[in-house]
N, C-alpha and C. Protein backbone atom coordinates (compact mmCIF):
# COMPACT_ATOMS: atom_id res chain seq x y z
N UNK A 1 14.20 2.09 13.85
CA UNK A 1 13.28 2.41 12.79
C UNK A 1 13.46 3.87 12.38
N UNK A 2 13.33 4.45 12.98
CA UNK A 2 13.77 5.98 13.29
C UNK A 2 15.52 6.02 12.31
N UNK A 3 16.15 5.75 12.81
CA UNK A 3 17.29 5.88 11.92
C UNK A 3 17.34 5.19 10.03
N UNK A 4 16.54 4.07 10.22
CA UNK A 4 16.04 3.49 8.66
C UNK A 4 15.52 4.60 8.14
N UNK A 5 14.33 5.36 8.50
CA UNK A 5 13.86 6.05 7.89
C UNK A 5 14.59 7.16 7.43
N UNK A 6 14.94 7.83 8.55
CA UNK A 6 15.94 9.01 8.19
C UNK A 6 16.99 8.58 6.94
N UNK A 7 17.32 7.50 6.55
CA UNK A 7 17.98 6.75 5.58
C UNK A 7 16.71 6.43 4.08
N UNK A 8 16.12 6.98 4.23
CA UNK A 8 15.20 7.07 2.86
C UNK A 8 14.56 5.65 3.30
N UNK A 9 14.53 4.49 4.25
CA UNK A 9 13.64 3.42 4.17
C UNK A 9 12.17 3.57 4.53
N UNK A 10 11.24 2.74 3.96
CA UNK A 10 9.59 2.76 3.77
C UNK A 10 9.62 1.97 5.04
N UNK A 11 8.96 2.90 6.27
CA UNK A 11 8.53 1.63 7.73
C UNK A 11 6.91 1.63 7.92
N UNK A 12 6.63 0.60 8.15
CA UNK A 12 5.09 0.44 8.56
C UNK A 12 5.41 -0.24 10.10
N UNK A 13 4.21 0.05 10.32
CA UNK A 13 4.08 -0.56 11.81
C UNK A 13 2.57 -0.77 12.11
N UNK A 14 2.71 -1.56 12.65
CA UNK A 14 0.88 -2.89 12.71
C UNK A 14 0.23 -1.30 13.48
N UNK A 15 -1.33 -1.37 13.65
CA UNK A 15 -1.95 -0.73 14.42
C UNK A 15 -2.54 -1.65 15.36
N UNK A 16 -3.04 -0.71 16.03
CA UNK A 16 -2.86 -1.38 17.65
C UNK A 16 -4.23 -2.35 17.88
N UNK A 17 -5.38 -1.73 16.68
CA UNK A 17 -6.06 -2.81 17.03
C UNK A 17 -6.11 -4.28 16.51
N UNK A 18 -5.37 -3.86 15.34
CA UNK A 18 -4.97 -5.70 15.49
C UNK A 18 -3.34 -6.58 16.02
N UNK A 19 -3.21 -5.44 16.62
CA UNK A 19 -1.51 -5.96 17.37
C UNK A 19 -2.17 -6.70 18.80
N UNK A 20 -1.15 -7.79 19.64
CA UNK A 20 -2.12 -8.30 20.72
C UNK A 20 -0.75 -7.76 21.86
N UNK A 21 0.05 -7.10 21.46
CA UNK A 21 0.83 -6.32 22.60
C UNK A 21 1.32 -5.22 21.17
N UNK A 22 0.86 -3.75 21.84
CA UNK A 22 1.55 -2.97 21.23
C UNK A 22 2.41 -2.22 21.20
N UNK A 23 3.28 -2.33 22.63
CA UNK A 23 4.44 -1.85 23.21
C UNK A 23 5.33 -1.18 22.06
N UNK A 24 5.87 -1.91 20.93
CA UNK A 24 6.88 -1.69 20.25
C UNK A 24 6.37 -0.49 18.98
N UNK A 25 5.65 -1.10 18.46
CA UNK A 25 4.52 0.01 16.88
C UNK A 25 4.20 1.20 18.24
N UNK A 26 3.74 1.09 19.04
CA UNK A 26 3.43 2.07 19.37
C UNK A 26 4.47 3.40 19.83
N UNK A 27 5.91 2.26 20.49
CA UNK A 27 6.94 3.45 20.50
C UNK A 27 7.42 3.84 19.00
N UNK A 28 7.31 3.22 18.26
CA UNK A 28 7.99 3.70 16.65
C UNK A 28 7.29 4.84 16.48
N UNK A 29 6.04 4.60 16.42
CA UNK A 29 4.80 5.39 15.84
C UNK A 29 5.08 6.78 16.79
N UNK A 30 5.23 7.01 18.21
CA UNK A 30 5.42 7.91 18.92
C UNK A 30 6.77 9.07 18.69
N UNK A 31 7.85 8.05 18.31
CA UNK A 31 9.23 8.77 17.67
C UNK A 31 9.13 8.72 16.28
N UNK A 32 8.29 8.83 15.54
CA UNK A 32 7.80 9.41 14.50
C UNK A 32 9.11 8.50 13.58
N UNK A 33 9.03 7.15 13.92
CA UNK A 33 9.58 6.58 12.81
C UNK A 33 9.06 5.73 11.81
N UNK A 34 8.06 5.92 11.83
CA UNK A 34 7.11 5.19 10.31
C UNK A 34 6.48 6.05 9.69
N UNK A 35 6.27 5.58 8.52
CA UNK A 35 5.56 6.31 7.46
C UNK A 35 4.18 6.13 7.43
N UNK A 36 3.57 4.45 7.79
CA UNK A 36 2.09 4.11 7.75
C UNK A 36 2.02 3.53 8.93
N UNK A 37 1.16 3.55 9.56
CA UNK A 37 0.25 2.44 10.54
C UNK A 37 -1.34 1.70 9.81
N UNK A 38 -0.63 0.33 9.81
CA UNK A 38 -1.51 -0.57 8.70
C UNK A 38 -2.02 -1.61 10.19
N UNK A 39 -3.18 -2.08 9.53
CA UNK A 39 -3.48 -3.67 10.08
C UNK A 39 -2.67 -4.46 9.33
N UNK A 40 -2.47 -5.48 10.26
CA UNK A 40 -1.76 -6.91 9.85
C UNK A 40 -1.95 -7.48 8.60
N UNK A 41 -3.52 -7.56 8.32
CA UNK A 41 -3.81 -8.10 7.06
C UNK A 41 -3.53 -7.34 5.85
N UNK A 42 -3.44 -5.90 6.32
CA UNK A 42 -3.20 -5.04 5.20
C UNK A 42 -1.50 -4.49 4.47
N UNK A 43 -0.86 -5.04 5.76
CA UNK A 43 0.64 -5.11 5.49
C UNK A 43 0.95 -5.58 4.39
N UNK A 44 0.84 -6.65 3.93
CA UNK A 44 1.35 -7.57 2.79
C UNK A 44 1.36 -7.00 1.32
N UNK A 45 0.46 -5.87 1.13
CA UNK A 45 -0.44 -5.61 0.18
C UNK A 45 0.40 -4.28 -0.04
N UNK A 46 0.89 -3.61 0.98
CA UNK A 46 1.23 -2.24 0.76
C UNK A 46 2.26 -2.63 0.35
N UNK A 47 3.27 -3.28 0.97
CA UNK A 47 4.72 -4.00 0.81
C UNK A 47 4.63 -4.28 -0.84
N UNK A 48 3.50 -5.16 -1.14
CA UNK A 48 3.58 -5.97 -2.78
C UNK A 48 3.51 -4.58 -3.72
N UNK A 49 2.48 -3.55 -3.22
CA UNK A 49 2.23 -2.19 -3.99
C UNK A 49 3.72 -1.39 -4.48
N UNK A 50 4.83 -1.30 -3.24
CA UNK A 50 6.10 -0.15 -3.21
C UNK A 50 6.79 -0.84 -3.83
N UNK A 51 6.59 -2.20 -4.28
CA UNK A 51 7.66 -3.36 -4.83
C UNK A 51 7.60 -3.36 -6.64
């Protein structure tokens, strides 16, 4: 994710309270490779917005 970004790509990654293991968003989010931390339901919406 980290390397996408550095490549100009848009990363989101779920937040943790609606993730039911957050092992992975949470290492992205830690190596500072996303841009947003969204809820699940709210993913879809940001995605349809940058489109």
């Amino acid at each position: 994710m980290k390397e996408m970004k550095e490549a100009e790509a848009v990363n989101f990654a779920q937040d943790e309270a609606s993730c039911v293991v957050f092992g992975m968003p949470n290492e992205t989010i830690k190596r500072s490779g996303v841009d947003t931390v969204l809820s699940l339901v709210k993913i879809p919406r940001k995605v349809l917005d940058l489109c």
